[in-house]
Protein backbone atom coordinates (compact mmCIF):
# COMPACT_ATOMS: atom_id res chain seq x y z
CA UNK A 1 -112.73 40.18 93.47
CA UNK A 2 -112.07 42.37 96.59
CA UNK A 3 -114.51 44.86 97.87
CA UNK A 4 -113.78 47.85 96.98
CA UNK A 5 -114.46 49.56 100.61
CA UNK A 6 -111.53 47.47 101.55
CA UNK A 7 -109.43 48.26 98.96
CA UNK A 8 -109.78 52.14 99.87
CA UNK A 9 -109.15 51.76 103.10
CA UNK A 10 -105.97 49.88 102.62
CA UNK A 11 -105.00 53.35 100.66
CA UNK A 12 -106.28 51.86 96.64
CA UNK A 13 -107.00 55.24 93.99
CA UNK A 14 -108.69 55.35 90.81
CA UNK A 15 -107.39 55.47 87.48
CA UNK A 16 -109.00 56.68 84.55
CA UNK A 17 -107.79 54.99 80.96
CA UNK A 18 -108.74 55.84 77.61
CA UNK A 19 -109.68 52.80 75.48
CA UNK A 20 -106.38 51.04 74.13
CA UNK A 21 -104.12 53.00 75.93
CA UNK A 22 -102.03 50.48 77.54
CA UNK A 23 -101.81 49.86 81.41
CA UNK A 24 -98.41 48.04 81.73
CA UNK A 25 -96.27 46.49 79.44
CA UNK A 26 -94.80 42.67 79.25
CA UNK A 27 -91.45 42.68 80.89
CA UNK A 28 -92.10 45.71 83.07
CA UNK A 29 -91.77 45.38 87.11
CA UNK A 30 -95.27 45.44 89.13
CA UNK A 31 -96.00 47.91 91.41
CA UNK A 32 -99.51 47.93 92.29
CA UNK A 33 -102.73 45.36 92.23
CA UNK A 34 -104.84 46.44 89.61
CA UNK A 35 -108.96 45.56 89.87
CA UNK A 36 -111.69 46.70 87.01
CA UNK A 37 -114.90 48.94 88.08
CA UNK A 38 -115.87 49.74 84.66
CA UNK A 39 -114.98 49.13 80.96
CA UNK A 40 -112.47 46.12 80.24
CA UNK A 41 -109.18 45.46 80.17
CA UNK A 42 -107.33 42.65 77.35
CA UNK A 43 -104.33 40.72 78.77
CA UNK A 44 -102.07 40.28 75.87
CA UNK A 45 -98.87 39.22 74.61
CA UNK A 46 -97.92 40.83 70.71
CA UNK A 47 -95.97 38.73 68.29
CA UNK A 48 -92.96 39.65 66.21
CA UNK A 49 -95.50 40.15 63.59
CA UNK A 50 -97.60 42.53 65.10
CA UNK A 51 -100.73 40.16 66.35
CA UNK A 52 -102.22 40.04 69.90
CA UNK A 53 -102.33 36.55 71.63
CA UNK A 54 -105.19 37.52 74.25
CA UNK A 55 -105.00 35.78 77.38
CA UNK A 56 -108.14 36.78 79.08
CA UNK A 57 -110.55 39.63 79.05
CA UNK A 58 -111.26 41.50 82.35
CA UNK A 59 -114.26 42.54 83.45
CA UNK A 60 -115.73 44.79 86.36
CA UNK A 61 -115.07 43.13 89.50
CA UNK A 62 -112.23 41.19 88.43
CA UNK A 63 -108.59 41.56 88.62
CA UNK A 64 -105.08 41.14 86.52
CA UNK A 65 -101.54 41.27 86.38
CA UNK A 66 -101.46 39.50 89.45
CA UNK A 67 -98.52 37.18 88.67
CA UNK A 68 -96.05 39.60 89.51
CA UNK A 69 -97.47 40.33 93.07
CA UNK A 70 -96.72 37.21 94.51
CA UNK A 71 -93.12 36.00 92.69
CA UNK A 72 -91.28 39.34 92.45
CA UNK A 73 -91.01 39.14 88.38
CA UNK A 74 -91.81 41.30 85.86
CA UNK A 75 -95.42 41.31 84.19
CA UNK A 76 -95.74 38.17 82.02
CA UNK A 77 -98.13 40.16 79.11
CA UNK A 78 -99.31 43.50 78.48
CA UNK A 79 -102.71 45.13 79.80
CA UNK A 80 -104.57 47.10 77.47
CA UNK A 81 -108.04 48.39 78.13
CA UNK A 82 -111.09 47.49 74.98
CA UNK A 83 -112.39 50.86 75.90
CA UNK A 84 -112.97 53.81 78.61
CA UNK A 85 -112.29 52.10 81.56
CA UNK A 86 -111.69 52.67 85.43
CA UNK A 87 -109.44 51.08 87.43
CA UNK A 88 -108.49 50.76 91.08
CA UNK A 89 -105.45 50.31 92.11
CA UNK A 90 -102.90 49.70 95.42
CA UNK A 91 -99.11 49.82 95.93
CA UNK A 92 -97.61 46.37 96.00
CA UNK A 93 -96.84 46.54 99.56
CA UNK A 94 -100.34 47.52 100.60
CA UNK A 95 -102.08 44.86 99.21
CA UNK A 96 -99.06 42.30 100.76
CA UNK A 97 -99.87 43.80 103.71
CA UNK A 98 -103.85 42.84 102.95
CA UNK A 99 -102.70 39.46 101.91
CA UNK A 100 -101.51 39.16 105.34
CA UNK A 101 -104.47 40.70 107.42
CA UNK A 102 -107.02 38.75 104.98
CA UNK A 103 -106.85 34.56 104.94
CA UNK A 104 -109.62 34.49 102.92
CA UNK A 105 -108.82 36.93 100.37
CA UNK A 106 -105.20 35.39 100.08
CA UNK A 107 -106.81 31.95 99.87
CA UNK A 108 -109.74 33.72 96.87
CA UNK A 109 -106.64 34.56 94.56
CA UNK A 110 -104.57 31.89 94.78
CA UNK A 111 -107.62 29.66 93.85
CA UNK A 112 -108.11 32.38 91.33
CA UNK A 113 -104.65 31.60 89.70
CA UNK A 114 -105.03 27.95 90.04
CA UNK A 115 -108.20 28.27 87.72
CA UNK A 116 -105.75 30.23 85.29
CA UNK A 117 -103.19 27.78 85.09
CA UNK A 118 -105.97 25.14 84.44
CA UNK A 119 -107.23 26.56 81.84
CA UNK A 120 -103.30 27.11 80.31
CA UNK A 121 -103.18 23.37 80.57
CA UNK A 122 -106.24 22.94 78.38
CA UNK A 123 -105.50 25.41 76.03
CA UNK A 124 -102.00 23.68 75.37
CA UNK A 125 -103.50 20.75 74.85
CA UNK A 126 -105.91 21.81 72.58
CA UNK A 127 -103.21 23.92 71.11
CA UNK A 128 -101.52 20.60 69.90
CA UNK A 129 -104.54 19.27 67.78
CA UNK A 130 -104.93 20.68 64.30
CA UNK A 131 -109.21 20.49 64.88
CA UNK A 132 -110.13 24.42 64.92
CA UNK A 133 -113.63 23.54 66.50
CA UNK A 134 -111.68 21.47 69.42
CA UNK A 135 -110.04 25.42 70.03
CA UNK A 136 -113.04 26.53 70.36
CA UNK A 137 -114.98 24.74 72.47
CA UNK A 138 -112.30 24.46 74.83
CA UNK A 139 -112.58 28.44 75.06
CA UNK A 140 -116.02 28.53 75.22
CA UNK A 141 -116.62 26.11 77.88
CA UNK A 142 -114.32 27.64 79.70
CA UNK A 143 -116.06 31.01 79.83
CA UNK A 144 -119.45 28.92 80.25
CA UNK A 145 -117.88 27.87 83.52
CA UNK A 146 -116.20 30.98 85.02
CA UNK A 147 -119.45 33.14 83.42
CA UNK A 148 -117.29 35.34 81.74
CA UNK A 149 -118.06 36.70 78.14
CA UNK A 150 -121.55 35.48 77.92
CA UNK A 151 -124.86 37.42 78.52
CA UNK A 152 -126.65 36.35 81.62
CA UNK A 153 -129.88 36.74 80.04
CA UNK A 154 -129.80 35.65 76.38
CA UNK A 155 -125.99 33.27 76.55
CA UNK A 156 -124.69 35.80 73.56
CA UNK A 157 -121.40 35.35 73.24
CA UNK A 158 -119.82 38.64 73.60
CA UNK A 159 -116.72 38.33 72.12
CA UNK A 160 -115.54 39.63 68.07
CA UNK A 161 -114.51 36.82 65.61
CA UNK A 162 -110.78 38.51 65.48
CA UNK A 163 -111.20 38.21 69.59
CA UNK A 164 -111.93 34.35 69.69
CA UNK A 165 -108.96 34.18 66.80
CA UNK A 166 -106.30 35.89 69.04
CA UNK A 167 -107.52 33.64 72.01
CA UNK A 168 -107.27 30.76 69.97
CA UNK A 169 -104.39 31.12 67.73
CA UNK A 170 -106.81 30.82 64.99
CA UNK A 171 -107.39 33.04 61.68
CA UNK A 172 -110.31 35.01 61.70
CA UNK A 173 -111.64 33.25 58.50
CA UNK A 174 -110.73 29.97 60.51
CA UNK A 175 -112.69 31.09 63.32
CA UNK A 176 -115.72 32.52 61.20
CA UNK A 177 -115.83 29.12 59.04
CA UNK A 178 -115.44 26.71 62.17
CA UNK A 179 -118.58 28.82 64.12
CA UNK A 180 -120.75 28.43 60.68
CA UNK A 181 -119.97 25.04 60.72
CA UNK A 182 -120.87 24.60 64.91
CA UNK A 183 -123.98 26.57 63.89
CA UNK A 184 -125.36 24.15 61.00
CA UNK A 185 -124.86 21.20 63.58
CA UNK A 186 -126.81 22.77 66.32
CA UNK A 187 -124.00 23.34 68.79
CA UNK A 188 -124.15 26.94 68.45
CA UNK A 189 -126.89 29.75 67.20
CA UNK A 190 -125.93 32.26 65.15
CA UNK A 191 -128.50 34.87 64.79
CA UNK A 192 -128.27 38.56 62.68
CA UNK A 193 -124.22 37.83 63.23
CA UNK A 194 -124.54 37.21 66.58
CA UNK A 195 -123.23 33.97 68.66
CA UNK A 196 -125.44 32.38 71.32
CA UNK A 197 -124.54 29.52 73.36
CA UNK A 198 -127.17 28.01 75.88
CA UNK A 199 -124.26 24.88 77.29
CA UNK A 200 -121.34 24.51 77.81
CA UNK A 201 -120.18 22.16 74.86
CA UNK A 202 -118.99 18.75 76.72
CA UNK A 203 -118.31 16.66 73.97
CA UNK A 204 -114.49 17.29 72.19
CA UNK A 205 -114.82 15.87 68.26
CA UNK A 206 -112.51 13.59 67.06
């Protein structure tokens, strides 16, 4: 999201984290903007049961745990990287103080978080229907639009059955049924267990 030039020369460093070892935990106080160069980073909340909620998936260029930065309050989820990843990251004040100095970067992220809370607003509502596919293609076209999770060059779907489950509040076997099912009416293409998606799917079912 920010250039990284600019980030180093507002005093950012790089991190090094193994995959799954966890970045910051829910509840915790913020201290620094974090931004992905490499790898990826899961934004989750855990259950008393043990299971991940994912909230988004981070990719290079993009940021997370943002919340904090701009209301003071402790991080909202946990951040836990999918595998060897490197981060950069810059003390709180620092990137206030870029906030300040930058319109158009301050502008860029709080457009960024009003895309976030959008797509909250969507997934509660879709939360409240009992249809599994309407959970799906609400997360899927959602991705279609922000090109996140998707191949640029063949629309695969890169994203795990258990990963669209703990974005969707589904069961796995829900999830793997409901994509079958999407497949045999031509929304979807599943091909040697792979998921490709050419359109976004603009049509809920009833």
């Amino acid at each position: 999201m920010i250039d990284v030039k600019l980030l180093l020369a507002s005093g950012a460093t790089y991190r090094r984290v193994k995959a799954n070892e966890t970045i910051f935990y829910e509840g915790e106080q913020c201290s620094y903007y974090f931004q992905v160069i490499s790898g990826s980073v899961r934004w989750i909340n855990i259950d008393e049961e043990g299971r991940e909620c994912i909230h988004a998936i981070v990719e290079p260029g993009e940021s997370f745990g943002e919340f904090p930065l701009v209301d003071d309050g402790p991080y909202a989820a946990s951040a836990v990287a999918n595998a060897d990843t490197e981060l950069i990251r810059l003390y709180k004040p620092s990137f206030l103080d870029l906030l300040k100095d930058n319109r158009e970067i301050h502008f860029a992220l709080t457009k960024l978080l009003a895309r976030r809370l959008r797509f909250k607003f969507s997934v509660i509502t879709s939360m409240a229907s009992n249809c599994p596919e309407t959970k799906i293609i609400n997360l899927i076209n959602y991705l279609k639009a922000e090109n996140k999770s998707f191949c640029p060059e063949c629309d695969q779907l890169k994203l795990t059955r258990q990963q669209i489950a703990d974005m969707t509040g589904l069961r796995v076997e829900t999830v793997i049924r409901t994509i079958r099912h999407m497949h045999d009416k031509g929304e979807l293409l599943i091909s040697k267990g792979k998921v490709f998606c050419k359109e976004m799917i603009l049509a809920m079912p009833n």
